[in-house]
C-alpha atoms as a PDB file:
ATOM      1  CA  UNK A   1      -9.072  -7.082  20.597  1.00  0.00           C
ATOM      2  CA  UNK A   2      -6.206  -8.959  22.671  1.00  0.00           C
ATOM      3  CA  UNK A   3      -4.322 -11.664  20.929  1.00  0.00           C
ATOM      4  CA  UNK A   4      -2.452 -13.877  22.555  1.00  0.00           C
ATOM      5  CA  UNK A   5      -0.494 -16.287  20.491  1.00  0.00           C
ATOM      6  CA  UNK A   6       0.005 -20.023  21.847  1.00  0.00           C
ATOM      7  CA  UNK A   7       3.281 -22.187  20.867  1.00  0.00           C
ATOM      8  CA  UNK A   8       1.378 -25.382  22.399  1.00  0.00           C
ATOM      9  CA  UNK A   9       2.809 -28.362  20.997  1.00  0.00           C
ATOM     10  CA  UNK A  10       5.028 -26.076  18.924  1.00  0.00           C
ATOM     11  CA  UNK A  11       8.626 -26.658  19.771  1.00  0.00           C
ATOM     12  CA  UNK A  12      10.690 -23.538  20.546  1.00  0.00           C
ATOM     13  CA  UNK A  13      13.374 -23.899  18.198  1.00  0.00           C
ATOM     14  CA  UNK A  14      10.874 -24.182  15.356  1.00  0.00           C
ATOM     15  CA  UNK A  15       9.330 -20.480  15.881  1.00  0.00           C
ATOM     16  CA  UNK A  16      12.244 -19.120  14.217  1.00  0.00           C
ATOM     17  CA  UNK A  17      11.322 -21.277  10.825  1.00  0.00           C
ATOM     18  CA  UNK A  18       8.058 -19.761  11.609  1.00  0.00           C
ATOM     19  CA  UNK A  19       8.967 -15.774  12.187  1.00  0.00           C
ATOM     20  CA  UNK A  20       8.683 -15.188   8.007  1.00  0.00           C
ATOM     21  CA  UNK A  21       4.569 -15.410   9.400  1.00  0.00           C
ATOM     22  CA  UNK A  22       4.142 -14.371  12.333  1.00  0.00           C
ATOM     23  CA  UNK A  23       5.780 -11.124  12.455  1.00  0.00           C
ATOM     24  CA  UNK A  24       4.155  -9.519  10.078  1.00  0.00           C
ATOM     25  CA  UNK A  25       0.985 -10.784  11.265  1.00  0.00           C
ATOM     26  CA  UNK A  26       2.142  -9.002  14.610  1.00  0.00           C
ATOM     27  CA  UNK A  27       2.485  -5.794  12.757  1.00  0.00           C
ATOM     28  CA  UNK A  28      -0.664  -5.922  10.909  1.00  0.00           C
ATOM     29  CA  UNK A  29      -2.793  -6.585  14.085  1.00  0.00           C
ATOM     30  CA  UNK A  30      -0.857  -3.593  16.054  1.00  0.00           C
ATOM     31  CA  UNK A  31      -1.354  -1.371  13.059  1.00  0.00           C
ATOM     32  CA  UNK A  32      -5.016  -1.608  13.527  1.00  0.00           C
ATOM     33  CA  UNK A  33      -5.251  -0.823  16.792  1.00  0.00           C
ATOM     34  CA  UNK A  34      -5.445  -4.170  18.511  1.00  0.00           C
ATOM     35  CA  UNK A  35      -2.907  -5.521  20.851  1.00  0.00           C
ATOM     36  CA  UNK A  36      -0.644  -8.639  20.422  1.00  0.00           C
ATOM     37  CA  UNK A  37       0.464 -10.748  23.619  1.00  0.00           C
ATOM     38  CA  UNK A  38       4.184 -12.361  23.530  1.00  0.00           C
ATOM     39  CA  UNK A  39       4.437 -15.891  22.260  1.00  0.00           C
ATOM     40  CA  UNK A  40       3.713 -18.160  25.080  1.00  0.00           C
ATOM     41  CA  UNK A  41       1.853 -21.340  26.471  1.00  0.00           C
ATOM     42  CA  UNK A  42      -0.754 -19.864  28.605  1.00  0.00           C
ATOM     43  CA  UNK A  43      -4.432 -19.792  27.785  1.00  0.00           C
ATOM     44  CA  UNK A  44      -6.238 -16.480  28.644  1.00  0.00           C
ATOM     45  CA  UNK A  45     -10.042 -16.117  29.781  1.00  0.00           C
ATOM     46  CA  UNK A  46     -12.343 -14.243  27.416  1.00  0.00           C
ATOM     47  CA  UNK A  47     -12.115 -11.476  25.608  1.00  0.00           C
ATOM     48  CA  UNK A  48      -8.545 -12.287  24.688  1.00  0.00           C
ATOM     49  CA  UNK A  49      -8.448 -14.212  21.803  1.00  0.00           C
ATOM     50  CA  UNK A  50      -5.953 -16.882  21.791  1.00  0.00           C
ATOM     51  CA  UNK A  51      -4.574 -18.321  18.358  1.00  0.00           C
ATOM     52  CA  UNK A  52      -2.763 -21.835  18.934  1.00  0.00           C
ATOM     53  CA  UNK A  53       0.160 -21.905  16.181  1.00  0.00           C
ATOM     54  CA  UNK A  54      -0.364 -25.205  14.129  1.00  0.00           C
ATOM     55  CA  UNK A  55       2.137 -27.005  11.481  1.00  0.00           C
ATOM     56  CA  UNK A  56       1.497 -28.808   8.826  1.00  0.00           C
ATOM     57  CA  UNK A  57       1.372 -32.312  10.897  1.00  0.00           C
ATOM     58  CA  UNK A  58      -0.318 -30.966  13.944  1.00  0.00           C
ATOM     59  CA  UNK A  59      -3.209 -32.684  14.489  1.00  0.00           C
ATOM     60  CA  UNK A  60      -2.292 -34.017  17.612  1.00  0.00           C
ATOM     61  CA  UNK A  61      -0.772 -30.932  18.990  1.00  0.00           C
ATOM     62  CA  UNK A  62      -4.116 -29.207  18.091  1.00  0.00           C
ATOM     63  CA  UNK A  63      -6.192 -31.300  20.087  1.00  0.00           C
ATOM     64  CA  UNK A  64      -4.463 -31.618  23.071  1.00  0.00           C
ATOM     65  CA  UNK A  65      -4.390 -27.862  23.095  1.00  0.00           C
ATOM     66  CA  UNK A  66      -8.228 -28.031  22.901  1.00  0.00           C
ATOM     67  CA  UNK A  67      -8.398 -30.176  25.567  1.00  0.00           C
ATOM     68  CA  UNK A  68      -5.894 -27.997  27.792  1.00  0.00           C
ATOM     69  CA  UNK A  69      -7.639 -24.883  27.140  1.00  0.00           C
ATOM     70  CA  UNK A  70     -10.993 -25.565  28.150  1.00  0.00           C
ATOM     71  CA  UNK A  71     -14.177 -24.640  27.530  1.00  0.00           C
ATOM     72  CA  UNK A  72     -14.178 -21.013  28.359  1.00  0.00           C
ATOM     73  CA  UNK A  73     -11.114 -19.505  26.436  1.00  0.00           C
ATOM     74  CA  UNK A  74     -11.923 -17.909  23.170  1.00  0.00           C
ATOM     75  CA  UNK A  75      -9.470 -20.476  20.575  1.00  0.00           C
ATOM     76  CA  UNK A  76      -8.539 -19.835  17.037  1.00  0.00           C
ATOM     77  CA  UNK A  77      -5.872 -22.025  15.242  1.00  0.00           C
ATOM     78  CA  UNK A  78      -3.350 -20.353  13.000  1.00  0.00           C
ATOM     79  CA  UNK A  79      -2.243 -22.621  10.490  1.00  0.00           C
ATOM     80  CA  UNK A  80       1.015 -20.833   9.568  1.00  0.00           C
ATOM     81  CA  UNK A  81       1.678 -23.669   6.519  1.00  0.00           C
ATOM     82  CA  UNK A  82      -0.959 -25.727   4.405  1.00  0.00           C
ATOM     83  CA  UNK A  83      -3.011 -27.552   6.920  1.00  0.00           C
ATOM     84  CA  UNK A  84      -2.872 -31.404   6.702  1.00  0.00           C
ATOM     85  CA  UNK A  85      -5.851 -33.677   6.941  1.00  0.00           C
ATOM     86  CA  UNK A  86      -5.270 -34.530  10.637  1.00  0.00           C
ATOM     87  CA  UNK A  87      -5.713 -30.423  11.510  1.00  0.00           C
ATOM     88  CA  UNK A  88      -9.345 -30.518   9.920  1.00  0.00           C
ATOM     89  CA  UNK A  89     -10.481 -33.478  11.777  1.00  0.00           C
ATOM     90  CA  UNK A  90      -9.909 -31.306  14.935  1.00  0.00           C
ATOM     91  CA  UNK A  91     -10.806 -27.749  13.415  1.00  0.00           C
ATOM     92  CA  UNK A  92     -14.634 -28.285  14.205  1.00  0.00           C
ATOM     93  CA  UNK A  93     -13.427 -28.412  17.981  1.00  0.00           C
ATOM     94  CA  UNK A  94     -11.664 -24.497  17.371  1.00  0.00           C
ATOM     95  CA  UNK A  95     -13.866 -21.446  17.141  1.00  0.00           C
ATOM     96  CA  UNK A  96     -12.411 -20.297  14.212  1.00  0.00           C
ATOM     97  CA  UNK A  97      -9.291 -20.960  12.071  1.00  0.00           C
ATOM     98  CA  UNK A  98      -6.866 -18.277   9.954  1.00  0.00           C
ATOM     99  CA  UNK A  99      -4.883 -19.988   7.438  1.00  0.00           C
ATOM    100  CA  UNK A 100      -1.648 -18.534   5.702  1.00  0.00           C
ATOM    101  CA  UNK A 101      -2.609 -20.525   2.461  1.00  0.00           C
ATOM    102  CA  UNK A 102      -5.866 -20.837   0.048  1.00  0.00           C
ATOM    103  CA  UNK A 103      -8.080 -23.973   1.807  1.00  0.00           C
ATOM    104  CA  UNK A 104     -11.053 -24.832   1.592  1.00  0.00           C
ATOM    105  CA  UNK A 105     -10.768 -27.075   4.547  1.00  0.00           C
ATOM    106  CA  UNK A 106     -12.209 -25.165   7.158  1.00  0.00           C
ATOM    107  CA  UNK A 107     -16.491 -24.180   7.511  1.00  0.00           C
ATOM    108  CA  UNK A 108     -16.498 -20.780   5.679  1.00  0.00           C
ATOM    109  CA  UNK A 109     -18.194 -18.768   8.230  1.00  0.00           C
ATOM    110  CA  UNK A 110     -15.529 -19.839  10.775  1.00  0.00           C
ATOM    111  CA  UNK A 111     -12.721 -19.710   8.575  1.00  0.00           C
ATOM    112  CA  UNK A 112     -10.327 -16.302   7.061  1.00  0.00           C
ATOM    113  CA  UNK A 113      -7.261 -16.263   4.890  1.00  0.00           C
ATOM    114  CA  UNK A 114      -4.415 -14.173   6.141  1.00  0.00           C
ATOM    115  CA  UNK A 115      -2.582 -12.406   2.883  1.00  0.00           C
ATOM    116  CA  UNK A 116       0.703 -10.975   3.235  1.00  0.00           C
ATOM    117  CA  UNK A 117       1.146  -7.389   2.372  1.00  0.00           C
ATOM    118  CA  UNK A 118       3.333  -4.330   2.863  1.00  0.00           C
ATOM    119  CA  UNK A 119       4.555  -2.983   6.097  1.00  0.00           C
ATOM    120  CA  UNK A 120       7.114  -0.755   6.559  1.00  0.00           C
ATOM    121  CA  UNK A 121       8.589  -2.362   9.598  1.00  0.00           C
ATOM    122  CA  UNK A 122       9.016  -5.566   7.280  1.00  0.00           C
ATOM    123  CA  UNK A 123      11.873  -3.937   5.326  1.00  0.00           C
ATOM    124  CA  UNK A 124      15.238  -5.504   5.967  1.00  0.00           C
ATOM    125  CA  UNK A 125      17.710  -2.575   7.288  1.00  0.00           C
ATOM    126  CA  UNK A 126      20.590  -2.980   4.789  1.00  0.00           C
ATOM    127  CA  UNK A 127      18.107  -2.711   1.512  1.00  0.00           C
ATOM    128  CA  UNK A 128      20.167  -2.518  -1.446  1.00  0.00           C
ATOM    129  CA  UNK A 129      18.793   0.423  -4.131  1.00  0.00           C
ATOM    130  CA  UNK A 130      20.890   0.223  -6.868  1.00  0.00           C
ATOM    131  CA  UNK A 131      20.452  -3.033  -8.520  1.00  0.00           C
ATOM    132  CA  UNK A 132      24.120  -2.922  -9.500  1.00  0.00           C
ATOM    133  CA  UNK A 133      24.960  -3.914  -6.236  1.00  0.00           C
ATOM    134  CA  UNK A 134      22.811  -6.529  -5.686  1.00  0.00           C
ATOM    135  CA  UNK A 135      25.569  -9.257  -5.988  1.00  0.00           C
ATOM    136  CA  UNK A 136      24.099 -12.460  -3.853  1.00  0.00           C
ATOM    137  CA  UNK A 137      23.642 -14.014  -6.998  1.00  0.00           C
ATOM    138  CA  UNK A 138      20.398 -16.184  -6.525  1.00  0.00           C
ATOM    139  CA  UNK A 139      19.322 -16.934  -2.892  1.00  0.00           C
ATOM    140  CA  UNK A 140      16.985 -20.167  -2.914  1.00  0.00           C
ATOM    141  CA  UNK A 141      14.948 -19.326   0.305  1.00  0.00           C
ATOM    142  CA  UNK A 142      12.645 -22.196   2.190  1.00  0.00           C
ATOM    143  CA  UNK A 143      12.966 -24.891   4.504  1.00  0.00           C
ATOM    144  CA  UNK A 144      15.236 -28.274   4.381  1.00  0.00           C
ATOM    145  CA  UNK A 145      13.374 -30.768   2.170  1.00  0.00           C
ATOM    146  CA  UNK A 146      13.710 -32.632  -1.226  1.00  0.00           C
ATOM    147  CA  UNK A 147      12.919 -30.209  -3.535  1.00  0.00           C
ATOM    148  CA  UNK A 148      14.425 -27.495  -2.648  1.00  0.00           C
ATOM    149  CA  UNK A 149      17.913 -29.182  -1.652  1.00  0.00           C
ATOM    150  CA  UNK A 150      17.568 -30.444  -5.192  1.00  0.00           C
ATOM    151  CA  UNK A 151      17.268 -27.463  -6.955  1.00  0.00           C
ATOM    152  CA  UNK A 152      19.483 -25.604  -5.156  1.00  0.00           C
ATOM    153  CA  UNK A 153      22.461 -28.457  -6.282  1.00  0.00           C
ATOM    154  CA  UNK A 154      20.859 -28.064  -9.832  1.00  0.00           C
ATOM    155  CA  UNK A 155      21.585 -24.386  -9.764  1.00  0.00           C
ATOM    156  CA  UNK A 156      25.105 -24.915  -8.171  1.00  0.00           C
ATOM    157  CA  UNK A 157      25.799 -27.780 -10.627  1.00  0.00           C
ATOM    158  CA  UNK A 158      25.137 -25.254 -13.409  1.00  0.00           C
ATOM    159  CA  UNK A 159      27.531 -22.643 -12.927  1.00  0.00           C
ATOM    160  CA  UNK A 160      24.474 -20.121 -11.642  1.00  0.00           C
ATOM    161  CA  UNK A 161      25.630 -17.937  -8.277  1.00  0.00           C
ATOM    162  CA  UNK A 162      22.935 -20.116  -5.813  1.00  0.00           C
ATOM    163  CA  UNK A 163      22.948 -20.001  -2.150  1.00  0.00           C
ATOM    164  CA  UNK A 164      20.599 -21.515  -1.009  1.00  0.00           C
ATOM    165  CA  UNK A 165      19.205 -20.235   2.584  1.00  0.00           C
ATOM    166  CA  UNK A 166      17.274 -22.496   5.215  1.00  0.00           C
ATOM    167  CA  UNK A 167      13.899 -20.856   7.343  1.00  0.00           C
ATOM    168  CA  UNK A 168      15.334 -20.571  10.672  1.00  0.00           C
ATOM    169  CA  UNK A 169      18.718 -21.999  10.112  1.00  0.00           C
ATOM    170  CA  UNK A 170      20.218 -17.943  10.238  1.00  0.00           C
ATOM    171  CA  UNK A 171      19.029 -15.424  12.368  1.00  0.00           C
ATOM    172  CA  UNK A 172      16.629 -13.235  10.966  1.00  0.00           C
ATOM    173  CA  UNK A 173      18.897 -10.454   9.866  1.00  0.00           C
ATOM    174  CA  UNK A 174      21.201 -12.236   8.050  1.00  0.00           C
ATOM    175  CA  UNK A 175      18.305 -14.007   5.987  1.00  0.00           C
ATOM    176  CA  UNK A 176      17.560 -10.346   5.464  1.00  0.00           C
ATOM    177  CA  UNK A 177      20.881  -9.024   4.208  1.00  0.00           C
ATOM    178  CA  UNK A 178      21.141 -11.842   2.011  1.00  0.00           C
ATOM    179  CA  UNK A 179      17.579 -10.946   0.266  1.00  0.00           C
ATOM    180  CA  UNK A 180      18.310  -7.543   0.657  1.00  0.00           C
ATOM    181  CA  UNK A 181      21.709  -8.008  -2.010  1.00  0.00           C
ATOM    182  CA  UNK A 182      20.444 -11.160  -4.006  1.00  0.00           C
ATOM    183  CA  UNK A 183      19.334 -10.512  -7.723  1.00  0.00           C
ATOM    184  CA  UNK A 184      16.758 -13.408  -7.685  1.00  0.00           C
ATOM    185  CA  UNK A 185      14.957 -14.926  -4.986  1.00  0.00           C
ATOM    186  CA  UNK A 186      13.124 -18.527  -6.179  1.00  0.00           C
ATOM    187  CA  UNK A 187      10.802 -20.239  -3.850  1.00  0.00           C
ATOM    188  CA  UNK A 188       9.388 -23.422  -4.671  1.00  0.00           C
ATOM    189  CA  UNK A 189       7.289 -25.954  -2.694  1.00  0.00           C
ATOM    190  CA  UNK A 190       8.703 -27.912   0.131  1.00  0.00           C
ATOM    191  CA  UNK A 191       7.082 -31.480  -1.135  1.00  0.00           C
ATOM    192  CA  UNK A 192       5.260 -32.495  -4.656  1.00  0.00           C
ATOM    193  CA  UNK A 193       2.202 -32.643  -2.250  1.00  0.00           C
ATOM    194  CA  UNK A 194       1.713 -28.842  -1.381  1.00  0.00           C
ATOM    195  CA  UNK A 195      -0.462 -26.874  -3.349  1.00  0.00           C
ATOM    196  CA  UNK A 196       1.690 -23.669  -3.566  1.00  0.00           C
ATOM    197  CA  UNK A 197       4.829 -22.553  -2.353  1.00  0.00           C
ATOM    198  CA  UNK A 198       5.365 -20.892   1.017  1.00  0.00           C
ATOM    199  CA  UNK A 199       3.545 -17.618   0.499  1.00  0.00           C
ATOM    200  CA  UNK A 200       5.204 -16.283   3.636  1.00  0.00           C
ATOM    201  CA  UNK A 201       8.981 -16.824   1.833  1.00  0.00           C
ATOM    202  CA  UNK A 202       7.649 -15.070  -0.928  1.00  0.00           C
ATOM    203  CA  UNK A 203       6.500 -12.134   0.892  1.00  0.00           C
ATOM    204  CA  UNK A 204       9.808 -11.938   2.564  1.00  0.00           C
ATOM    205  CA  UNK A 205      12.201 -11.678  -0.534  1.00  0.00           C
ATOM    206  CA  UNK A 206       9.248  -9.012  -2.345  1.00  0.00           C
ATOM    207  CA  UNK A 207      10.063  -6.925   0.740  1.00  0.00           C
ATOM    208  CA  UNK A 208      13.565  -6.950   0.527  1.00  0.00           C
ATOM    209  CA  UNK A 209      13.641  -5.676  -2.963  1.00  0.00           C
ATOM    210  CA  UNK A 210      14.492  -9.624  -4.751  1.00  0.00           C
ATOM    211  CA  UNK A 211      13.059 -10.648  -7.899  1.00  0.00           C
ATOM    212  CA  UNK A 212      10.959 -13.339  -6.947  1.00  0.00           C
ATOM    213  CA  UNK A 213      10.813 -16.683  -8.729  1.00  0.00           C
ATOM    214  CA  UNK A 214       8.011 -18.895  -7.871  1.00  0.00           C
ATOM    215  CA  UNK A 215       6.588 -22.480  -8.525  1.00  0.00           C
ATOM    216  CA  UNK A 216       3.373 -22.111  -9.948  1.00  0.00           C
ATOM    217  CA  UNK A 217       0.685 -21.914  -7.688  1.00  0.00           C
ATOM    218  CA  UNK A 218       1.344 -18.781  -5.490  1.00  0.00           C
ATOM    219  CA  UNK A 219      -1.678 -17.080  -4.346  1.00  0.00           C
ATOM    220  CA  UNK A 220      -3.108 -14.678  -6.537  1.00  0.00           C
ATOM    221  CA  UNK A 221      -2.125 -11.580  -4.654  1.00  0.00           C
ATOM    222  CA  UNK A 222       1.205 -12.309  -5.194  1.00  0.00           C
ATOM    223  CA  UNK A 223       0.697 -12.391  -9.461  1.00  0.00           C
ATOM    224  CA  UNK A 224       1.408  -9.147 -10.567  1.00  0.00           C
ATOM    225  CA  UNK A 225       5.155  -8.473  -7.976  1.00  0.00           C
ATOM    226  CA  UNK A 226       6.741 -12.034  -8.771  1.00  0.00           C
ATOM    227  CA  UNK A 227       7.621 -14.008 -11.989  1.00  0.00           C
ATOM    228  CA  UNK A 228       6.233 -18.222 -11.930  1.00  0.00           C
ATOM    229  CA  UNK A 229       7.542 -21.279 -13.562  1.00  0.00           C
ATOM    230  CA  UNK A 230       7.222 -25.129 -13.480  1.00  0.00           C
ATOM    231  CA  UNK A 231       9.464 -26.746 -11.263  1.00  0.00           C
ATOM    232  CA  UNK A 232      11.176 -28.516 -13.893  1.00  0.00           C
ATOM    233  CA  UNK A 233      12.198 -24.666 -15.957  1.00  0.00           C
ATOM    234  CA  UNK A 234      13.180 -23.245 -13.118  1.00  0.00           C
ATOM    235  CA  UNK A 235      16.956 -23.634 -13.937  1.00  0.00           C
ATOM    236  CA  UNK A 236      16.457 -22.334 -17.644  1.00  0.00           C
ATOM    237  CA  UNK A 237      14.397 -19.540 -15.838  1.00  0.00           C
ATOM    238  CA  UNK A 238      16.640 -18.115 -13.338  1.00  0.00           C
ATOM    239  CA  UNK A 239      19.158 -17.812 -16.017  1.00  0.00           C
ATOM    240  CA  UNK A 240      16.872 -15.710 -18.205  1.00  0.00           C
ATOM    241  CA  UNK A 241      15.662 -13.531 -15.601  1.00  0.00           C
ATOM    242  CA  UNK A 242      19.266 -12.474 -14.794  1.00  0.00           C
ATOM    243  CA  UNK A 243      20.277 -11.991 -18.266  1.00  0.00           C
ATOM    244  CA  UNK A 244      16.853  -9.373 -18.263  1.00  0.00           C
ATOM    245  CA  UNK A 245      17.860  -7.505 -14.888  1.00  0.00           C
ATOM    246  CA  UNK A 246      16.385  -9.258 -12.435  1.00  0.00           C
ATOM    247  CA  UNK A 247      17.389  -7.166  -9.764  1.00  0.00           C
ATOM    248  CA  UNK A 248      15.878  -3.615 -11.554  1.00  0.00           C
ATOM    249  CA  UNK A 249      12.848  -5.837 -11.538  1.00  0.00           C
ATOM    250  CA  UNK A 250      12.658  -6.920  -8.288  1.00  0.00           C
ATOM    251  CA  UNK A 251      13.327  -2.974  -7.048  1.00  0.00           C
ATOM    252  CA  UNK A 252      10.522  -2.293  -9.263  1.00  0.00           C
ATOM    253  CA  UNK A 253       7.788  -4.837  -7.590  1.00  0.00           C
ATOM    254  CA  UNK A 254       8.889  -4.086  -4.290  1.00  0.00           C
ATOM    255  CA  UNK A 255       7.458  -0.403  -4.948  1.00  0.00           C
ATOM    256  CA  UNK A 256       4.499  -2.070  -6.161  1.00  0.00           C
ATOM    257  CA  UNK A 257       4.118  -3.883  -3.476  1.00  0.00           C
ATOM    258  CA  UNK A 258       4.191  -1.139  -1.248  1.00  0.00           C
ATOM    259  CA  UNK A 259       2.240   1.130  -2.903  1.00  0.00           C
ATOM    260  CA  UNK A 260      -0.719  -1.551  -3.624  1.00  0.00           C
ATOM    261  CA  UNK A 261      -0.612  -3.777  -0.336  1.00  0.00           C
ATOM    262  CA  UNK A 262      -1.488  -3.330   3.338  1.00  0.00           C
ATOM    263  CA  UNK A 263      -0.676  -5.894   6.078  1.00  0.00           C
ATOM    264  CA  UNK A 264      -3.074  -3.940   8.232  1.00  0.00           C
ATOM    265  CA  UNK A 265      -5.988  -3.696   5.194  1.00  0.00           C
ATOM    266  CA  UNK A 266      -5.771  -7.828   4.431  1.00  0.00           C
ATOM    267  CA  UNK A 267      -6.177  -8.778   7.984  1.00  0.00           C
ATOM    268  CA  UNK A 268      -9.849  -7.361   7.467  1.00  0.00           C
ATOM    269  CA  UNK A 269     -12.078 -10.357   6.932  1.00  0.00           C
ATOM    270  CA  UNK A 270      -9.852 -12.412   9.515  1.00  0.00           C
ATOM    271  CA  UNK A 271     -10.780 -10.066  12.287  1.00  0.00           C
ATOM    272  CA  UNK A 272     -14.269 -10.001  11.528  1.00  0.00           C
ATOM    273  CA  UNK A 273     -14.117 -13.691  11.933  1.00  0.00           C
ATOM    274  CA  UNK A 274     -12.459 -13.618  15.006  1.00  0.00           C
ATOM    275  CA  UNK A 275     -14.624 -10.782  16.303  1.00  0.00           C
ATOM    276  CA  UNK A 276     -17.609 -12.585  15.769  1.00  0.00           C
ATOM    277  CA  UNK A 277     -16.175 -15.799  17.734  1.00  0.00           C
ATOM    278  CA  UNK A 278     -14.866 -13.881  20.330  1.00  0.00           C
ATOM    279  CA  UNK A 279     -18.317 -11.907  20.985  1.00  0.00           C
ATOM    280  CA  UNK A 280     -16.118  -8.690  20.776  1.00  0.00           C
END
């Protein structure tokens, strides 16, 4: 199949918050043989399937891409975050949805999970090996937003090495070095009202070799590579993960990770969804 991926009412600037999804979602479609079209705003005619990328408050955004698109283009949304209330009033209008998080928002038959797995174009280029090297300290990774920006002057209050690094405030590589050298990567949910944390962050510091903290939550593919806490431990936790080698540990899930995930392999089940709504 051909996949062409739609910003729509997606500004620009924000598809670098976004990149932590949809490149490895461009390397797990090319690794199985079907072919990815650039990020752009045009709608292609049948069979090229055309995924409209959709935030968390894009309900408007998702129908007026509906409404651009036509009847005739084959249209899938790609909710790269936890879908909001507004996207499922409008989902019915899509033929089928792929989600980066658990839902059950979306009519089953129409509807795939994407899970995040290895690939080896994923790893960062400066990986540190020897965890006595890793010296970032603790990089808190995620977007701007209460929770995070909270923790992260928690951590920094406490005496703990924090830095905390903002989705699509650095260019990509830098993110990457920083994961790439940190001990301990913690993740947590942007707002109270998510139900897990940004899969997509977490994904991104396994791959770089960080132990991962997480809010509880996180998908259950992710259990076994990553440690999980309440929000409220998190500070007692990062300081007892580096006391126990955190960065040994995350070394030692990334080669899980590797071993036991496939970007290509998950995408599975949301192909077959998209094949069937395609007619391909």
């Amino acid at each position: 199949m051909l996949f062409n991926f739609v910003i729509a009412g997606t500004a620009a600037e924000r598809l670098a918050a976004l990149d932590d999804a949809l490149r490895p979602l461009f390397f797990g479609l090319r690794a199985t043989g079907h072919r990815v079209v650039a990020v752009g705003q045009r709608y292609e005619a049948r069979p090229v399937v055309n995924l409209v990328i959709a935030e968390r408050g894009g309900g408007g955004m998702a129908a007026r891409a509906r409404q651009e698109a036509g009847a005739g283009p084959c249209l899938g949304l790609l909710c790269v975050e936890e879908p909001g209330q507004e996207l499922r009033a409008v989902a019915d209008a899509f033929d089928f949805a792929w989600t980066c998080v658990e839902t059950s928002m979306f009519a089953t038959e129409r509807h795939a999970l994407v899970p995040f797995g290895f690939h080896p174009a994923l790893l960062g280029p400066k990986l540190e090996r020897d965890p006595n090297r890793r010296e970032a300290g603790i990089v808190l990774y995620g977007e701007e937003g209460p929770r995070p920006a909270a923790l992260a002057d928690r951590l920094t209050q406490s005496g703990l090495p924090a830095l905390f690094a903002r989705a699509g405030h650095f260019p990509d590589y830098i993110v990457c070095d920083l994961l790439s050298r940190a001990a301990l990567a913690v993740v947590v949910r942007h707002d109270a009202g998510e139900r897990a944390p940004p899969a997509m962050r977490i994904a991104k510091a396994i791959v770089n070799g960080a132990a991962v903290l997480a809010e509880t939550g996180v998908a259950a593919d992710f259990v076994p590579y990553v440690e999980t806490c309440g929000y409220d431990a998190m500070l007692e936790r990062c300081a007892a993960l580096l006391r126990m080698n955190a960065p040994q540990r995350g070394l030692e899930a990334l080669e899980r990770f590797r071993r036991e995930t496939s970007m290509a392999a998950g995408l599975a089940p949301a192909l077959a969804v998209a094949a069937r709504a395609s007619g391909s």
